[in-house]
N, C-alpha and C. Protein backbone atom coordinates (compact mmCIF):
# COMPACT_ATOMS: atom_id res chain seq x y z
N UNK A 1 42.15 61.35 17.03
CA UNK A 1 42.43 62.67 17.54
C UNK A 1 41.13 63.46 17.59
N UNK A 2 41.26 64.09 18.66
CA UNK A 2 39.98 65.56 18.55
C UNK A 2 40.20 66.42 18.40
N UNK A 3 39.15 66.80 17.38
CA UNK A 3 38.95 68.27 16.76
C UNK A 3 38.38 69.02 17.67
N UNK A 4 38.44 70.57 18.09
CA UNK A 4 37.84 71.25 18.47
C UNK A 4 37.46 72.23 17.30
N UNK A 5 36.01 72.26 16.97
CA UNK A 5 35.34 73.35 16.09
C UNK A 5 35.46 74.77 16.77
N UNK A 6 36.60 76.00 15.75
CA UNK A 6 36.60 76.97 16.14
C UNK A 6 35.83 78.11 15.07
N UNK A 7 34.94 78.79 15.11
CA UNK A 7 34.78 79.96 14.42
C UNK A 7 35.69 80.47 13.81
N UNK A 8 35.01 81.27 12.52
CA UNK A 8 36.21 81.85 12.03
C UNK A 8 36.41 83.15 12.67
N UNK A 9 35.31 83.63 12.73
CA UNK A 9 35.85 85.07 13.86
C UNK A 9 36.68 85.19 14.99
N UNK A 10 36.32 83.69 15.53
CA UNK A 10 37.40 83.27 16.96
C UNK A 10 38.83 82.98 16.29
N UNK A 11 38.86 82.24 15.32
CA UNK A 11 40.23 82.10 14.83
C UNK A 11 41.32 83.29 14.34
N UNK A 12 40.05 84.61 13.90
CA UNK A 12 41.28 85.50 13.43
C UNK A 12 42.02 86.46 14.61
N UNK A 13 41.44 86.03 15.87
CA UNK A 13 41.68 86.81 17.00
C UNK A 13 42.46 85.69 17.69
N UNK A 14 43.05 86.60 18.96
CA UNK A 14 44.05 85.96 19.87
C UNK A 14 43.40 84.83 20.85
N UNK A 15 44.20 84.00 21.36
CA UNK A 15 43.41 83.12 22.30
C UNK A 15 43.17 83.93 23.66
N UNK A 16 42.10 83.84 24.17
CA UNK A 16 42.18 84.27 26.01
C UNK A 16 42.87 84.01 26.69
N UNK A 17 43.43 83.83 28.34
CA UNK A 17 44.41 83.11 29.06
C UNK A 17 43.51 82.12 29.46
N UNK A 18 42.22 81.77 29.54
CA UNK A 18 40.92 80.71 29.94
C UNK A 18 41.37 79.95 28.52
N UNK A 19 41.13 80.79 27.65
CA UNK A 19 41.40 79.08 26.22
C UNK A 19 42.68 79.00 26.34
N UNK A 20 43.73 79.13 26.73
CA UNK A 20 44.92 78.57 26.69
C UNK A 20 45.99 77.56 27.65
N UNK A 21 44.64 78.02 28.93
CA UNK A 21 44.96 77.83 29.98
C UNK A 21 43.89 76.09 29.82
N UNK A 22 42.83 75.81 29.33
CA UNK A 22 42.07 74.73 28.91
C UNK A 22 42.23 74.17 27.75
N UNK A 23 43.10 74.55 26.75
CA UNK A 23 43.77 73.69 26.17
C UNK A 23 45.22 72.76 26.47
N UNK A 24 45.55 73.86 27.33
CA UNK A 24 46.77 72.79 28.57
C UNK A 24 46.22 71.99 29.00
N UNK A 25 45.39 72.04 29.55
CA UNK A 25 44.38 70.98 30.42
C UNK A 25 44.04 69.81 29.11
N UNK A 26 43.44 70.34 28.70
CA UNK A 26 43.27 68.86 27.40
C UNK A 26 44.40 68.53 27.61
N UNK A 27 45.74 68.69 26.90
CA UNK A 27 46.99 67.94 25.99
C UNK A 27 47.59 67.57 27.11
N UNK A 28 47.45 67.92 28.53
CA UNK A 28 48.26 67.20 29.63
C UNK A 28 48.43 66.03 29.08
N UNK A 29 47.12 65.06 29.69
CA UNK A 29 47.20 63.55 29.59
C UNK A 29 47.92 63.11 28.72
N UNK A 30 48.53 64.02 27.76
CA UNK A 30 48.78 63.18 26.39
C UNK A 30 50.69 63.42 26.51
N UNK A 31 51.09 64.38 27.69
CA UNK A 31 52.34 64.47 27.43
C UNK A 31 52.98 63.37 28.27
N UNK A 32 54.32 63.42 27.86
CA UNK A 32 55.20 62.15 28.43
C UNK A 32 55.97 62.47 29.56
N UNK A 33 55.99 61.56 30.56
CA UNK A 33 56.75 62.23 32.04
C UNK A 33 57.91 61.14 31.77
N UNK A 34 59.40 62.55 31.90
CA UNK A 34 60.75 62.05 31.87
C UNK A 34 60.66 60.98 33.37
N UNK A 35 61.21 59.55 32.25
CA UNK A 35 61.89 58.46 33.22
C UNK A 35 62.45 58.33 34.80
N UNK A 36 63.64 59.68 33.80
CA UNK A 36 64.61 60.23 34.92
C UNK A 36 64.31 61.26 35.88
N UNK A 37 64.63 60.66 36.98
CA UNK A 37 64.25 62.32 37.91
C UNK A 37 65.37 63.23 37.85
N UNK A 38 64.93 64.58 38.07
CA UNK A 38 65.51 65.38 37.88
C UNK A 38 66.87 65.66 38.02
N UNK A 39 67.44 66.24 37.88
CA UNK A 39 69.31 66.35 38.37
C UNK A 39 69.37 66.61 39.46
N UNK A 40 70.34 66.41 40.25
CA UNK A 40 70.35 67.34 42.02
C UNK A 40 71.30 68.39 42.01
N UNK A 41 70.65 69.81 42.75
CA UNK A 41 71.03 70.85 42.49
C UNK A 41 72.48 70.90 42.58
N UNK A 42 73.29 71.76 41.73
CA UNK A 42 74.63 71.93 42.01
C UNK A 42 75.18 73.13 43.12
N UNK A 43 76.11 72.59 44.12
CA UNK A 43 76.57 74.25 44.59
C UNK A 43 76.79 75.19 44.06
N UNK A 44 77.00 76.17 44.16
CA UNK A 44 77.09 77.34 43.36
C UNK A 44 79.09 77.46 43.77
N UNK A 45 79.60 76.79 44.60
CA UNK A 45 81.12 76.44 44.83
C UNK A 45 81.51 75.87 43.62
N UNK A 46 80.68 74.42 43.27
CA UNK A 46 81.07 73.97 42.16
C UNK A 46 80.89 74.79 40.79
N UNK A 47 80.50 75.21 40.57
CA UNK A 47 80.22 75.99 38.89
C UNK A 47 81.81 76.77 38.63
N UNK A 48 82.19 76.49 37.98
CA UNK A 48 83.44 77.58 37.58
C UNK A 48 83.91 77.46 36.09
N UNK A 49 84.56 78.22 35.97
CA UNK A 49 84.80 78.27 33.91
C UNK A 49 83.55 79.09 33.51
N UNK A 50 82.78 79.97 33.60
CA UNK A 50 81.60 80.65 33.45
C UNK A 50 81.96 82.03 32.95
N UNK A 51 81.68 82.77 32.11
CA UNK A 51 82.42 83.85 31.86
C UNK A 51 81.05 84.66 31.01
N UNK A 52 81.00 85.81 32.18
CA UNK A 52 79.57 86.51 31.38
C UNK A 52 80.52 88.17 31.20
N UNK A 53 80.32 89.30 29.79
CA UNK A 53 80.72 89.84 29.49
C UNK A 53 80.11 90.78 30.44
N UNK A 54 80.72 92.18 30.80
CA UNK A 54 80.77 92.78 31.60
C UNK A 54 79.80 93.88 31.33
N UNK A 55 79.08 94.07 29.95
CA UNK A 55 77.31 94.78 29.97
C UNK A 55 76.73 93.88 30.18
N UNK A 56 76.38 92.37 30.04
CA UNK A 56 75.21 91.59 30.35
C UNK A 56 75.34 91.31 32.43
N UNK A 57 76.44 91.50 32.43
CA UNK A 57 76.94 91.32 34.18
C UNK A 57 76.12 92.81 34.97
N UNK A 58 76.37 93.81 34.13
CA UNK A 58 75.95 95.08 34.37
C UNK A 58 74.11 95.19 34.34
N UNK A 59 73.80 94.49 33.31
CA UNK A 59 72.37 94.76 32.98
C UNK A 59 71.72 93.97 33.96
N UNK A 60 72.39 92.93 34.20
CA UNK A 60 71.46 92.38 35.09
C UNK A 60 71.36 92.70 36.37
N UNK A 61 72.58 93.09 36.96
CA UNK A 61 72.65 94.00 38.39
C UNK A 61 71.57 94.67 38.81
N UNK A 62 71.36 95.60 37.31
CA UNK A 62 70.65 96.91 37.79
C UNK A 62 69.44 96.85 37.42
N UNK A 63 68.57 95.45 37.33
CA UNK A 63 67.29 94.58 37.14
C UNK A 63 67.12 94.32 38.06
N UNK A 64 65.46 93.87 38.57
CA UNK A 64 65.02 93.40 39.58
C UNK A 64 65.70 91.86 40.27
N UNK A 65 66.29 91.23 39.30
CA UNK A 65 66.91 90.07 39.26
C UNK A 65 67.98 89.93 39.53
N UNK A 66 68.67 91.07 39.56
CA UNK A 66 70.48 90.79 39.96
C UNK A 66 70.27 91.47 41.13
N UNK A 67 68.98 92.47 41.90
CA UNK A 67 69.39 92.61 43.44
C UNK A 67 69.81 94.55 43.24
């Protein structure tokens, strides 16, 4: 495994979006790609039995996300 030598001054502070964004880059190679391909999308006809309470139905409406 590799070490990366960090300062201690660098360590008591936050990472940048550049070091976090290049430590992704390192650990790629090392992650595992699922077998399976992905699921295929469902209609939105098919989904039923779903039951969202009527403030989280509300909150999201009146978010950029419910429109």
């Amino acid at each position: 495994m590799t070490t990366y030598p960090v300062s201690p001054e660098r360590h008591d502070s936050d990472p940048s979006l550049a070091e976090l964004l290049g430590a992704g880059a390192r650990m790629a190679p090392h992650w595992a790609v699922p077998a399976d391909p992905a699921p295929a999308p469902v209609s939105p006809a098919a989904i039923h039995g779903v039951v969202v309470p009527d403030a989280s139905a509300r909150l999201i409406a009146a978010s950029a996300y419910g429109g």
